[in-house]
C-alpha atoms as a PDB file:
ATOM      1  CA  UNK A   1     282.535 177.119 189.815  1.00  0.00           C
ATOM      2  CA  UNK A   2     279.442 174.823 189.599  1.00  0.00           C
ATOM      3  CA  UNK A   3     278.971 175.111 193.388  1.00  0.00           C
ATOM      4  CA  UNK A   4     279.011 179.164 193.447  1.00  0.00           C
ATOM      5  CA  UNK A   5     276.525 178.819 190.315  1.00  0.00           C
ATOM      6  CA  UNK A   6     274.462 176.721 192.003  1.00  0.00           C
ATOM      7  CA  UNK A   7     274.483 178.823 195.560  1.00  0.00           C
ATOM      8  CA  UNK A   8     273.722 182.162 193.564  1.00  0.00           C
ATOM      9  CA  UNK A   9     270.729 180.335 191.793  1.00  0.00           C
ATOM     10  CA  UNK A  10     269.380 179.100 195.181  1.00  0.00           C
ATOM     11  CA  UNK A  11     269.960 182.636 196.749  1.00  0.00           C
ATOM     12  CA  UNK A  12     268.010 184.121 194.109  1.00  0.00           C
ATOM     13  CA  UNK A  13     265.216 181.745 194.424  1.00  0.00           C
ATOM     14  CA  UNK A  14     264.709 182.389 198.214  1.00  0.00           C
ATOM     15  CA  UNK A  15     265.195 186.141 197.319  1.00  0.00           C
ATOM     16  CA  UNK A  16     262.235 186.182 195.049  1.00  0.00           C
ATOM     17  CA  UNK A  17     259.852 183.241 197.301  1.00  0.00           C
ATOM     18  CA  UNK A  18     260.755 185.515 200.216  1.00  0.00           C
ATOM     19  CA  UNK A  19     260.991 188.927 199.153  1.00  0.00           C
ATOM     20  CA  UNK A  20     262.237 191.915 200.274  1.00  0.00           C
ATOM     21  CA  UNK A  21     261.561 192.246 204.189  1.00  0.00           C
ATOM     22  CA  UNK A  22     261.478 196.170 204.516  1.00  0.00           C
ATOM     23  CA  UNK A  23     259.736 197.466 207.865  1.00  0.00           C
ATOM     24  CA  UNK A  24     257.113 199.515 205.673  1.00  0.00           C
ATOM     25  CA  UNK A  25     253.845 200.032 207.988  1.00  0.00           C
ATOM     26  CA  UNK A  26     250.800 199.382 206.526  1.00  0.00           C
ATOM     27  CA  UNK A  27     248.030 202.326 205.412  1.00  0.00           C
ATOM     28  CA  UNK A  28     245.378 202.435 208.410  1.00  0.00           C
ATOM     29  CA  UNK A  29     242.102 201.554 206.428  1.00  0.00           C
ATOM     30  CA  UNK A  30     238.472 202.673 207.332  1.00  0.00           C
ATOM     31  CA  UNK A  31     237.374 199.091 208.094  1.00  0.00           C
ATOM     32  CA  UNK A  32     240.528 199.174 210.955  1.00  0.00           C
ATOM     33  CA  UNK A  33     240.046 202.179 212.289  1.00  0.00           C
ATOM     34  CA  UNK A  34     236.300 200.906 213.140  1.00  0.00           C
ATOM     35  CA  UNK A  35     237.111 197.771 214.067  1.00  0.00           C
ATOM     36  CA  UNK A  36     239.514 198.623 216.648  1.00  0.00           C
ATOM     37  CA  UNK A  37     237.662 201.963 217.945  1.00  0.00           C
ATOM     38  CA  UNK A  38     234.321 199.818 218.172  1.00  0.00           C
ATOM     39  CA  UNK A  39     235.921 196.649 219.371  1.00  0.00           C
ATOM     40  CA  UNK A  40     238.498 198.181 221.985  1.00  0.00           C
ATOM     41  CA  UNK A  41     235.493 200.352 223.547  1.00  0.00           C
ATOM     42  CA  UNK A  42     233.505 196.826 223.904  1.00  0.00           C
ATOM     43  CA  UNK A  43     236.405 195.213 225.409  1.00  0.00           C
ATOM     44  CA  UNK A  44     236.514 198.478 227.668  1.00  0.00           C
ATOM     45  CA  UNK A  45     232.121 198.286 228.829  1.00  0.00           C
ATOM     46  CA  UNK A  46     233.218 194.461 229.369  1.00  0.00           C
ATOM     47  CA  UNK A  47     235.929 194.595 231.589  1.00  0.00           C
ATOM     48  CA  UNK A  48     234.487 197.564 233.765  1.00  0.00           C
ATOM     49  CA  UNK A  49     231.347 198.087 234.270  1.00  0.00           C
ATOM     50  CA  UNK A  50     231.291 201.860 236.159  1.00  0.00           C
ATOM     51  CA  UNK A  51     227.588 201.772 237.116  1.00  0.00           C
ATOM     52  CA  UNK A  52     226.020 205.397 238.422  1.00  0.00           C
ATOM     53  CA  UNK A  53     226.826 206.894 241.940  1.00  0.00           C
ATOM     54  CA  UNK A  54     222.948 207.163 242.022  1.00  0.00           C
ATOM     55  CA  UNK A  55     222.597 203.503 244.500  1.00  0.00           C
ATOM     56  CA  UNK A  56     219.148 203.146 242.636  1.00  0.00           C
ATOM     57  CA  UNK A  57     220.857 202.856 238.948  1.00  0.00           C
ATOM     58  CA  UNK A  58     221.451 199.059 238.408  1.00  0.00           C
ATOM     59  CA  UNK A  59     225.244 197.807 238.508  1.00  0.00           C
ATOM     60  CA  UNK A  60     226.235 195.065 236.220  1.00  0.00           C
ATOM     61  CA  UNK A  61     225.799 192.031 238.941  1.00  0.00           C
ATOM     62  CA  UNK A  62     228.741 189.926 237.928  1.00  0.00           C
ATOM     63  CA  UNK A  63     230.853 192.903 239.609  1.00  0.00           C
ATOM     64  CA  UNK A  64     230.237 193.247 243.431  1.00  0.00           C
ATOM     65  CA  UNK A  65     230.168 196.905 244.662  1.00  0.00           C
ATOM     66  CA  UNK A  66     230.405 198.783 247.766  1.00  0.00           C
ATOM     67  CA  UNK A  67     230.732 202.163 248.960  1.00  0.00           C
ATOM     68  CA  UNK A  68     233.223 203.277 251.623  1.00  0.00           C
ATOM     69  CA  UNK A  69     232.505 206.971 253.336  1.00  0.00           C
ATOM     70  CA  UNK A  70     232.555 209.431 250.114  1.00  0.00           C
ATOM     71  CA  UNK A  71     234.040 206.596 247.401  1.00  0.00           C
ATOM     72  CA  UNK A  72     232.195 204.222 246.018  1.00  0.00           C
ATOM     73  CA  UNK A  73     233.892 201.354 244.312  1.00  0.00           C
ATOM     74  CA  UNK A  74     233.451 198.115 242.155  1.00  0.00           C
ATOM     75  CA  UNK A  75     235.457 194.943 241.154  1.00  0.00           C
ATOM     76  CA  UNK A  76     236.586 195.434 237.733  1.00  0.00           C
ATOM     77  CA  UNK A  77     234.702 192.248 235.990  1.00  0.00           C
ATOM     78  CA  UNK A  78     236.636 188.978 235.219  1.00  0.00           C
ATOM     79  CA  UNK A  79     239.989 190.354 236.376  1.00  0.00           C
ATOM     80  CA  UNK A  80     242.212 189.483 239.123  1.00  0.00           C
ATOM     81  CA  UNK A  81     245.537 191.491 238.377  1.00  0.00           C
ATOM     82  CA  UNK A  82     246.176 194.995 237.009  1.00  0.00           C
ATOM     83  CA  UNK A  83     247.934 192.479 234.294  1.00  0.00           C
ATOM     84  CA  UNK A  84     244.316 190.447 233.325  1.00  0.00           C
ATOM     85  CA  UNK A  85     243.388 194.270 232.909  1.00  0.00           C
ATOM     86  CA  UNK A  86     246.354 194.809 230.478  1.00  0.00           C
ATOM     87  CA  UNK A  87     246.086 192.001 228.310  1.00  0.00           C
ATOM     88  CA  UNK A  88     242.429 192.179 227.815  1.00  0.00           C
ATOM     89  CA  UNK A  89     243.439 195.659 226.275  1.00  0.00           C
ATOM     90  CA  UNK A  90     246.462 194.466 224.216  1.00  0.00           C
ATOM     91  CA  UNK A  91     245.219 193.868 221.149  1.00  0.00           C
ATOM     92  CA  UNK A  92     243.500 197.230 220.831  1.00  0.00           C
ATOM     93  CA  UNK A  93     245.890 199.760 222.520  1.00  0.00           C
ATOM     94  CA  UNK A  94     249.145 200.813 222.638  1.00  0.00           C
ATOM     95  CA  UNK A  95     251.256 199.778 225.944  1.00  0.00           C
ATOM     96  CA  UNK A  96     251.664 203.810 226.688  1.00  0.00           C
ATOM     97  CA  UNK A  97     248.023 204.604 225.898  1.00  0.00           C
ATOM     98  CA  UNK A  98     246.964 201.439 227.769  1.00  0.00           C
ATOM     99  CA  UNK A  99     248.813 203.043 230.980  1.00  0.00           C
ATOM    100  CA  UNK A 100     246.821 205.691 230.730  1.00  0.00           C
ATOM    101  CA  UNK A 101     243.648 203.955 230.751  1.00  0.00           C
ATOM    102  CA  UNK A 102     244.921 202.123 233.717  1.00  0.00           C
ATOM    103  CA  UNK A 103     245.547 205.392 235.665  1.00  0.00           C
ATOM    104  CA  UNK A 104     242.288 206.572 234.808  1.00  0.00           C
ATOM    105  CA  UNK A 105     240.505 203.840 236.760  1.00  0.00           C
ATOM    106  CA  UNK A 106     242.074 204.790 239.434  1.00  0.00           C
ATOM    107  CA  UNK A 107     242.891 200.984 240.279  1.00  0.00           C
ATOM    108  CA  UNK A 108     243.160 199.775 244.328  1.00  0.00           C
ATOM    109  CA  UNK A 109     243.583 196.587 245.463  1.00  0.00           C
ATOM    110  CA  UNK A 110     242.024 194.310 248.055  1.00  0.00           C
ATOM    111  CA  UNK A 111     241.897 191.194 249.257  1.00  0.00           C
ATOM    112  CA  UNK A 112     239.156 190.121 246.623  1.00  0.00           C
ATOM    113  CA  UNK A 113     240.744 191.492 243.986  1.00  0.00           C
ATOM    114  CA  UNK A 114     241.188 194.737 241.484  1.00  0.00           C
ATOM    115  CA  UNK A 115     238.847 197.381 242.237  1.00  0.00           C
ATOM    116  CA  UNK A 116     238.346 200.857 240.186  1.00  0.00           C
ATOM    117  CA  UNK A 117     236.439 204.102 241.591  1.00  0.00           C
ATOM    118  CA  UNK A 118     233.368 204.836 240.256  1.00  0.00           C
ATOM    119  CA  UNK A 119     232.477 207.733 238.523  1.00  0.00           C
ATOM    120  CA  UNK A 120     229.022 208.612 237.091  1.00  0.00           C
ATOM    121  CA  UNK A 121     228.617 207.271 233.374  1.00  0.00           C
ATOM    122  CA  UNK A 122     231.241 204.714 232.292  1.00  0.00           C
ATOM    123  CA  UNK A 123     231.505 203.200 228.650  1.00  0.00           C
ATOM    124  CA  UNK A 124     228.565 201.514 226.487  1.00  0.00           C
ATOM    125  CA  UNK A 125     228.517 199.327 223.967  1.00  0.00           C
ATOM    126  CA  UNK A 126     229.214 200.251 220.108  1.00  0.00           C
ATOM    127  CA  UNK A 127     228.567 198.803 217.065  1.00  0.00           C
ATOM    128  CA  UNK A 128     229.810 199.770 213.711  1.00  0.00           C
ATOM    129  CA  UNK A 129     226.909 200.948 212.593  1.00  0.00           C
ATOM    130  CA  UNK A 130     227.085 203.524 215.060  1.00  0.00           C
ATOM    131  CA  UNK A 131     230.163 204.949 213.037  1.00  0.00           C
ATOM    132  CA  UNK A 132     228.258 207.159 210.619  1.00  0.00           C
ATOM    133  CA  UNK A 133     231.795 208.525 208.541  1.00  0.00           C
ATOM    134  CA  UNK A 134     235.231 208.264 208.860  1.00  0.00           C
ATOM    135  CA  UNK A 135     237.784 210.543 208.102  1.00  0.00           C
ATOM    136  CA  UNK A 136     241.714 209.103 207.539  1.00  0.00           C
ATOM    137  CA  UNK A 137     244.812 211.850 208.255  1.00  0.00           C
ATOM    138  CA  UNK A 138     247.832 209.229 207.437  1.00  0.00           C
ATOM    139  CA  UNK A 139     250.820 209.910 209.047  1.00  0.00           C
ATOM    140  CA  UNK A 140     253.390 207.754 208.677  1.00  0.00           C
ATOM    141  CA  UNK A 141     253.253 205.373 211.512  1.00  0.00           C
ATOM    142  CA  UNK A 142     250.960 207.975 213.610  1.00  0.00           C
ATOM    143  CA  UNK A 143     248.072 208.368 212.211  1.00  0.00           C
ATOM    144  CA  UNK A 144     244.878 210.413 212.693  1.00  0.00           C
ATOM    145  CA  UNK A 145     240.732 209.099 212.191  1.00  0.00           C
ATOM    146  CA  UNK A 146     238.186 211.528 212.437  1.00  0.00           C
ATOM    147  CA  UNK A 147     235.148 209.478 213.900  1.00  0.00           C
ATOM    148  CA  UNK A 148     231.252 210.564 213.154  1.00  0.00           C
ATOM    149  CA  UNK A 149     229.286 208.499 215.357  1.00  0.00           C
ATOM    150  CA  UNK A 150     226.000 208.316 216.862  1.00  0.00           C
ATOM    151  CA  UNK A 151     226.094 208.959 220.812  1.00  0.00           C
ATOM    152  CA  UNK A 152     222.639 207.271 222.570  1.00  0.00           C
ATOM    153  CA  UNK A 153     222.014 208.657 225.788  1.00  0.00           C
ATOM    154  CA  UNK A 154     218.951 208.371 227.733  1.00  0.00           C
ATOM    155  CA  UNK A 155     217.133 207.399 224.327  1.00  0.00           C
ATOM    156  CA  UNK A 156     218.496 210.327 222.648  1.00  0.00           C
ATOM    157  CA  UNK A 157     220.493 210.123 219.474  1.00  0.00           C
ATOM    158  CA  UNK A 158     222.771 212.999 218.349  1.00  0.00           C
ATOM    159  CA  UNK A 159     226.327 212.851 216.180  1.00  0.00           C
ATOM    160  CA  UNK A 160     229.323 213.338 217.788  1.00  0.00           C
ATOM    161  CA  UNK A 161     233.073 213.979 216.445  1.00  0.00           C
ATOM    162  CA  UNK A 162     236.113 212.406 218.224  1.00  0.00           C
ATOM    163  CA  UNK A 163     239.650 212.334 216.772  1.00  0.00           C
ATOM    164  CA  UNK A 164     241.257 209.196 217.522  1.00  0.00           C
ATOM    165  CA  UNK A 165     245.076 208.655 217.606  1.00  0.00           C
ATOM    166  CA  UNK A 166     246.319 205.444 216.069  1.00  0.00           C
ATOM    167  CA  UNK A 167     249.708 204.301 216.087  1.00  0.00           C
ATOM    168  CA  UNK A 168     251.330 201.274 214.145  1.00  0.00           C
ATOM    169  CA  UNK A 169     253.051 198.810 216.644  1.00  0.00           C
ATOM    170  CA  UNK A 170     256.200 196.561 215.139  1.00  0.00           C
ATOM    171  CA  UNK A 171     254.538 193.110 215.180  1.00  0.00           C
ATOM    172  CA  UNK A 172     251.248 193.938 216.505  1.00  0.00           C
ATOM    173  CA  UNK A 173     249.804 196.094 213.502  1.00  0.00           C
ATOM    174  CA  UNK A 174     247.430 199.232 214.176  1.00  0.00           C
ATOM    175  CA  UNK A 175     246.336 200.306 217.881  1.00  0.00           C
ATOM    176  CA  UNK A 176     244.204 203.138 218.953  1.00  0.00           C
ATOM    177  CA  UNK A 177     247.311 205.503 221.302  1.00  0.00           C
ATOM    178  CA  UNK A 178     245.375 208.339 222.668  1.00  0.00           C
ATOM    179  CA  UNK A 179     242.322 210.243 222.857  1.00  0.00           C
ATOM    180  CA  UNK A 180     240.142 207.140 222.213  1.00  0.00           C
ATOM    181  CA  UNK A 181     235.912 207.484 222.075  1.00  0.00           C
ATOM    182  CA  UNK A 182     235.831 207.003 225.853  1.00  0.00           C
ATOM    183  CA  UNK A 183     238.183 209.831 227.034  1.00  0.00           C
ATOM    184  CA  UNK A 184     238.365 212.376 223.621  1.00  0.00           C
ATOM    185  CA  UNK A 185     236.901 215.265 224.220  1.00  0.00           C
ATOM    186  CA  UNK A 186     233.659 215.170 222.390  1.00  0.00           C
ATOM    187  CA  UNK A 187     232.532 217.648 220.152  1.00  0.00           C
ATOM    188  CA  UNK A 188     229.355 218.330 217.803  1.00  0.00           C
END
């Protein structure tokens, strides 16, 4: 009798040191949904730098270029492998939304390594304070942010809207799933 006593008083111990280990997702904060939207777009400018079709416009010159007849092409910086490419983006994206992206470089492969088509434009660098308000929909474990930010181009400054997707990943946390800043459909 002492022994079942004394099993029921440790299982009740690690019961209340452990707790109860329910899969309940976490609420998507404000500070998250920046940090990931601002961060994942920086990981994006750094990994490929799409420079302008104009050959005057200055490439990033870590990334060799060339054009071939009517496509012109660069190697997607400090990646080797379509999977360098994918774990680079891990942390910020879901594996789906991440095969997206991957399509949308329109990835070939040579002997030198991963190359993506150019298009004109390509990503820039963000910084939170270029998030002027954020707007939360929760969802369950879909969830949507409404992103003010300011959009610099050619000097200019205006506000732009985007609606970002974020889903919550077992294990992983939060991660932006579709329509991030650099392929939403922009709107003022």
């Amino acid at each position: 009798m002492k022994i079942v006593k004394l099993v029921l008083l440790l299982l009740s111990m690690l019961f209340l040191l452990v707790g109860c280990t329910t899969n309940v997702e976490q609420e998507l904060t404000k500070e998250e949904a920046i940090r990931l939207a601002v961060e994942g777009e920086n990981q994006l400018s750094t990994i490929v730098v799409f420079g302008q079709m104009d050959r005057n416009k200055a490439l990033d010159l870590r990334c060799d270029s060339f054009q071939s007849e009517d496509h012109y092409f660069t190697y997607i910086c400090d990646a080797t492998t379509e999977a360098d490419i994918r774990n680079k983006l891990d942390p910020f994206y879901t594996p789906k939304y991440i095969e997206e992206i991957m399509g949308d470089f329109r990835i070939h492969h040579d002997k030198n390594g991963v190359l993506a088509e150019l298009f004109d434009g390509g990503y820039s660098q963000k910084s939170k304070d270029s998030i002027r308000n954020v707007t939360i929909e929760q969802n369950g474990n879909r969830t949507k942010a409404i992103l003010d930010m300011y959009v610099g181009l050619d000097g200019e400054r205006d506000v732009k809207t985007s609606k970002v997707e974020y889903e919550y990943v077992q294990n992983a946390g939060w991660r932006i799933a579709s329509n991030g800043l650099l392929f939403s459909e922009m709107k003022q």
